[in-house]
Protein backbone atom coordinates (compact mmCIF):
# COMPACT_ATOMS: atom_id res chain seq x y z
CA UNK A 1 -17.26 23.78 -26.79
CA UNK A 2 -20.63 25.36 -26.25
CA UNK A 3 -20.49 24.67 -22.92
CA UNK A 4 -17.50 26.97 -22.60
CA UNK A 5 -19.44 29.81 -23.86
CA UNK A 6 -22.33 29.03 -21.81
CA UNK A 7 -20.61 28.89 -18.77
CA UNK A 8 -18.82 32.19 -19.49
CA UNK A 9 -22.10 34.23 -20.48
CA UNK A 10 -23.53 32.56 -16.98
CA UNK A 11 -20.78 34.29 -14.84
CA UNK A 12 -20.49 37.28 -16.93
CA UNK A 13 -23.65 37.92 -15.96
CA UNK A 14 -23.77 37.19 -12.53
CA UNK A 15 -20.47 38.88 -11.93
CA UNK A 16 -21.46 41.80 -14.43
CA UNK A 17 -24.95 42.37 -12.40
CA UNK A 18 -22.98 41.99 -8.73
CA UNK A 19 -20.57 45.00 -10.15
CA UNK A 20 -23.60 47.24 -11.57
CA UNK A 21 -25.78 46.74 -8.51
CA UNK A 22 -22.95 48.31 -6.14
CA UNK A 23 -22.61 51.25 -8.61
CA UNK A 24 -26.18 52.04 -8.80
CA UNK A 25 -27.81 53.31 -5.13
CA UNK A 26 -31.07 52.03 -4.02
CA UNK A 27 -30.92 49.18 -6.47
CA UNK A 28 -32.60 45.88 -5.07
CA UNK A 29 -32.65 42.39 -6.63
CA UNK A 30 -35.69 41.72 -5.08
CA UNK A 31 -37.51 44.92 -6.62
CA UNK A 32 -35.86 45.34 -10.13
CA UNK A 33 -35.58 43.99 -12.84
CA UNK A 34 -31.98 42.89 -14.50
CA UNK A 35 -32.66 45.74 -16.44
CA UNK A 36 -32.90 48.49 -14.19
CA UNK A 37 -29.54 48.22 -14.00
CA UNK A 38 -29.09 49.29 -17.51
CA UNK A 39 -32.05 51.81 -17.65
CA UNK A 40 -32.05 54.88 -20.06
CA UNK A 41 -30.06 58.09 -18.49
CA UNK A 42 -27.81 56.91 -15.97
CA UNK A 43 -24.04 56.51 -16.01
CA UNK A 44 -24.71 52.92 -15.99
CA UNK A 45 -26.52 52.89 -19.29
CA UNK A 46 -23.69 52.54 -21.82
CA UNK A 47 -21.41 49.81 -19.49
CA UNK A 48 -23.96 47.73 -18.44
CA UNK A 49 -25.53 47.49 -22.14
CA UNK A 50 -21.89 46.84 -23.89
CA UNK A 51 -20.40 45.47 -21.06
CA UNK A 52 -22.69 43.12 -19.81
CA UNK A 53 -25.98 42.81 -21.67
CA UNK A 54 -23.79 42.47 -25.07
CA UNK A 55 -21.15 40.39 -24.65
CA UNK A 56 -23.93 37.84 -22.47
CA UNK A 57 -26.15 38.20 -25.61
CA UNK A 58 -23.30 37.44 -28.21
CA UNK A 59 -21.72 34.75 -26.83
CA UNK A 60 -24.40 32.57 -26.04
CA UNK A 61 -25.51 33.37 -30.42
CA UNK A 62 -22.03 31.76 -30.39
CA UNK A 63 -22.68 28.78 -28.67
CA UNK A 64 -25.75 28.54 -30.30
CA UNK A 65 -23.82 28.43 -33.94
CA UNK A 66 -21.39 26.07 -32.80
CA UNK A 67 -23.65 23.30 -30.92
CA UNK A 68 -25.20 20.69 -33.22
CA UNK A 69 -28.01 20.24 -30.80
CA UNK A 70 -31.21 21.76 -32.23
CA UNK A 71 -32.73 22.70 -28.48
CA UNK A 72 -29.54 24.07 -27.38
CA UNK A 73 -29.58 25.71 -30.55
CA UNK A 74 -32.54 27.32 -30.21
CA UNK A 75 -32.67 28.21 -26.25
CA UNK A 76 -29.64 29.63 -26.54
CA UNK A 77 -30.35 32.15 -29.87
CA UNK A 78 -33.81 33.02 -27.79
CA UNK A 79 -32.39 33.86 -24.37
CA UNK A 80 -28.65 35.69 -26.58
CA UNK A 81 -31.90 37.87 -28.16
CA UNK A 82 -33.14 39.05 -25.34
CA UNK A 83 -29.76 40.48 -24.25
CA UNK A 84 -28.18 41.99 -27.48
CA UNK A 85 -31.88 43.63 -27.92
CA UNK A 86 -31.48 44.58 -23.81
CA UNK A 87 -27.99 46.13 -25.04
CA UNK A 88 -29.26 47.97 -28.44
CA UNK A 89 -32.88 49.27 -26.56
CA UNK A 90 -32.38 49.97 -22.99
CA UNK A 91 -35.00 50.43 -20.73
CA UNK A 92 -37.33 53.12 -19.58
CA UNK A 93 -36.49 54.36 -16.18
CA UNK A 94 -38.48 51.42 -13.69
CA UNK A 95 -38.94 49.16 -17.57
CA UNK A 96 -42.59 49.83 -17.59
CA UNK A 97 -45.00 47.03 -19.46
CA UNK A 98 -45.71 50.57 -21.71
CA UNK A 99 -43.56 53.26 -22.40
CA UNK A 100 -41.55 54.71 -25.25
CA UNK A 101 -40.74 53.13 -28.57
CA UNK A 102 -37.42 52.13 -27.40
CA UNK A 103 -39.37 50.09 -23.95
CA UNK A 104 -41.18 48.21 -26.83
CA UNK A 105 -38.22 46.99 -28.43
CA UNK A 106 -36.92 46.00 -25.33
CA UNK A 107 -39.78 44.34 -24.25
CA UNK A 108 -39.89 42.58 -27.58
CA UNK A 109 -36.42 41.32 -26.70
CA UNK A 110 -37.91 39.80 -23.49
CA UNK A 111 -40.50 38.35 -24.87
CA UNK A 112 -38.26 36.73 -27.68
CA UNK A 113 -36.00 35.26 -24.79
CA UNK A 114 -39.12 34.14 -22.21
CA UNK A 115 -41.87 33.14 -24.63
CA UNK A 116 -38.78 31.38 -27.21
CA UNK A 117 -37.21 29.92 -24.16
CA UNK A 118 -40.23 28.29 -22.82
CA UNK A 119 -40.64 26.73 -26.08
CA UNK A 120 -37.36 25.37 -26.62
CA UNK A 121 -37.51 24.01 -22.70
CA UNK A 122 -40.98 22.36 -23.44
CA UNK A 123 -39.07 20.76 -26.92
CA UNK A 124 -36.77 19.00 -24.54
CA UNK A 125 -37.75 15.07 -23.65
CA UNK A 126 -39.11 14.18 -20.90
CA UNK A 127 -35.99 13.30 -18.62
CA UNK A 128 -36.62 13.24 -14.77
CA UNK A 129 -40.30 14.19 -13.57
CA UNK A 130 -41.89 15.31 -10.43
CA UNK A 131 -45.13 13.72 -10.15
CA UNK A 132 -45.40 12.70 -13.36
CA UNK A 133 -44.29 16.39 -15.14
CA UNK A 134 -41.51 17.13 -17.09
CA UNK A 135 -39.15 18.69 -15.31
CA UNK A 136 -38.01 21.03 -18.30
CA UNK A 137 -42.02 21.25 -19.13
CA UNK A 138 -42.22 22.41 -15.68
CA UNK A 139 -39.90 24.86 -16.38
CA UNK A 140 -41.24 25.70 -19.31
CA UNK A 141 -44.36 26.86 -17.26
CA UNK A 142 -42.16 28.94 -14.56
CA UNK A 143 -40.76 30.76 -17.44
CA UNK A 144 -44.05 31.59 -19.06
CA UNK A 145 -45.49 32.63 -15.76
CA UNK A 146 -42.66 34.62 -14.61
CA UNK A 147 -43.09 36.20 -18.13
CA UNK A 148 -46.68 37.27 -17.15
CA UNK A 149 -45.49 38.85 -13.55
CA UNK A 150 -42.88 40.90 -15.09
CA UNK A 151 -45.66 42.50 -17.05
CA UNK A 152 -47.49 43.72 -14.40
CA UNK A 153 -46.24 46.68 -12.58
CA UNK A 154 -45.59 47.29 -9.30
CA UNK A 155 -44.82 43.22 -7.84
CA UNK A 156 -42.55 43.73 -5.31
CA UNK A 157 -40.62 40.50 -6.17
CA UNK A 158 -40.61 41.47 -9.87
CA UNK A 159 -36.67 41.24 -9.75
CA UNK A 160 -36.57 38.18 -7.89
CA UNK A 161 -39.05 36.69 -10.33
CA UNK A 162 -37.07 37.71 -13.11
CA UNK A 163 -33.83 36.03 -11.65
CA UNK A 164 -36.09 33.02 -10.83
CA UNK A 165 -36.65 32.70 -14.50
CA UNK A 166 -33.20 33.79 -15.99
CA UNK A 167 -32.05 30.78 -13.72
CA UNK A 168 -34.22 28.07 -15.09
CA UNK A 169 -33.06 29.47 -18.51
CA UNK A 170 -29.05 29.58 -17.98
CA UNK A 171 -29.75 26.49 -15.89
CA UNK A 172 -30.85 25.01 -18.70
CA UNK A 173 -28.37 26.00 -21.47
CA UNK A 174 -25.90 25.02 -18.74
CA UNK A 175 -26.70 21.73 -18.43
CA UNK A 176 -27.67 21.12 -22.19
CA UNK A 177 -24.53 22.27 -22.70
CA UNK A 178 -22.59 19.68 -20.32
CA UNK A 179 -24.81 16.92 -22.02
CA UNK A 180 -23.92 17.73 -25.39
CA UNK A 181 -20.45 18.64 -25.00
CA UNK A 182 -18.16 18.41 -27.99
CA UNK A 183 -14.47 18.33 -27.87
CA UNK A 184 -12.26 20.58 -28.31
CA UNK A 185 -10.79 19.64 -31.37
CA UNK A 186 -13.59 20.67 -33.77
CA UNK A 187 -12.85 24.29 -32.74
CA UNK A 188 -10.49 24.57 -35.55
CA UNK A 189 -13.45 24.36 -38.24
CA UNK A 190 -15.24 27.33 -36.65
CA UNK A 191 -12.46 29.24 -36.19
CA UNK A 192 -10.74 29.25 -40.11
CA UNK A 193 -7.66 27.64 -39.04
């Protein structure tokens, strides 16, 4: 079942940032960050952190409460932080390393879901390697990088090197999520049926 809510966040996401990006002029994915789209006094502030951020956030908390896998568990409440936070403390206009009190919540949020995921993803056994590395500690090292470029202003790839990252992370969940797939059936006890 956590799967289901994985896979749901993943395309809300992807569909949600798709949407914003063609409502917001002289957006790039290349330049900006996922949270640019979001940023602090534009018409785009309030649907993209209810509408997207949010719901992305809260339903990947709920497939973190309903998987018995402790990784999965724990990826998934990192990477659902940074988005609710991303949803209650949007941006400064261009999210700046430095800014405002709100930027510093919201770059707390990031680090919660970059510096947590890339702990969770080095937690994760070895599985397939690539010249003798982990695969998911390989990962694990992307992430952390990518953290460290987002910080520093004025990459021109920043938003590509965020999406870079927020793919090795939903990538992750998503498969975790395949692997330990529950049935159906067991929805019942969550739910108070």
């Amino acid at each position: 079942m956590p799967f289901f809510f994985i896979l749901v966040s993943t395309l809300w996401l992807v569909v949600g940032m798709l949407y914003a990006n063609s409502r917001k002029p002289g957006y790039s994915h290349w330049r900006d960050t996922i949270s640019e789209l979001g940023e602090i006094g534009t018409p785009l502030t309030r649907p993209v952190s209810y509408g997207l951020f949010l719901p992305v956030g809260l339903l990947l908390w709920l497939a973190a409460w309903l998987t018995e896998d402790k990784t999965t568990t724990g990826l998934a409440t990192c990477v659902g932080a940074g988005y609710v936070i991303a949803a209650l403390f949007p941006c400064d206009v261009g999210s700046p390393a430095s800014g405002s009190g709100r930027q510093q919540l919201h770059n707390l949020g990031g680090g919660i879901e970059y510096l947590g995921g890339a702990y969770w993803l080095s937690q994760l056994s070895p599985g397939p390697t690539i010249a003798g590395y982990s695969l998911f500690s390989l990962a694990a090292g992307v992430v952390v990088t990518g953290a460290v470029l987002l910080s520093v202003p004025g990459i021109p790839i920043r938003g590509l090197t965020q999406r870079i990252v927020e793919a090795l992370l939903f990538g992750s969940l998503l498969l975790l999520g395949l692997v330990n797939q529950q049935p159906l059936s067991g929805l019942s006890d969550y739910l108070f049926f």
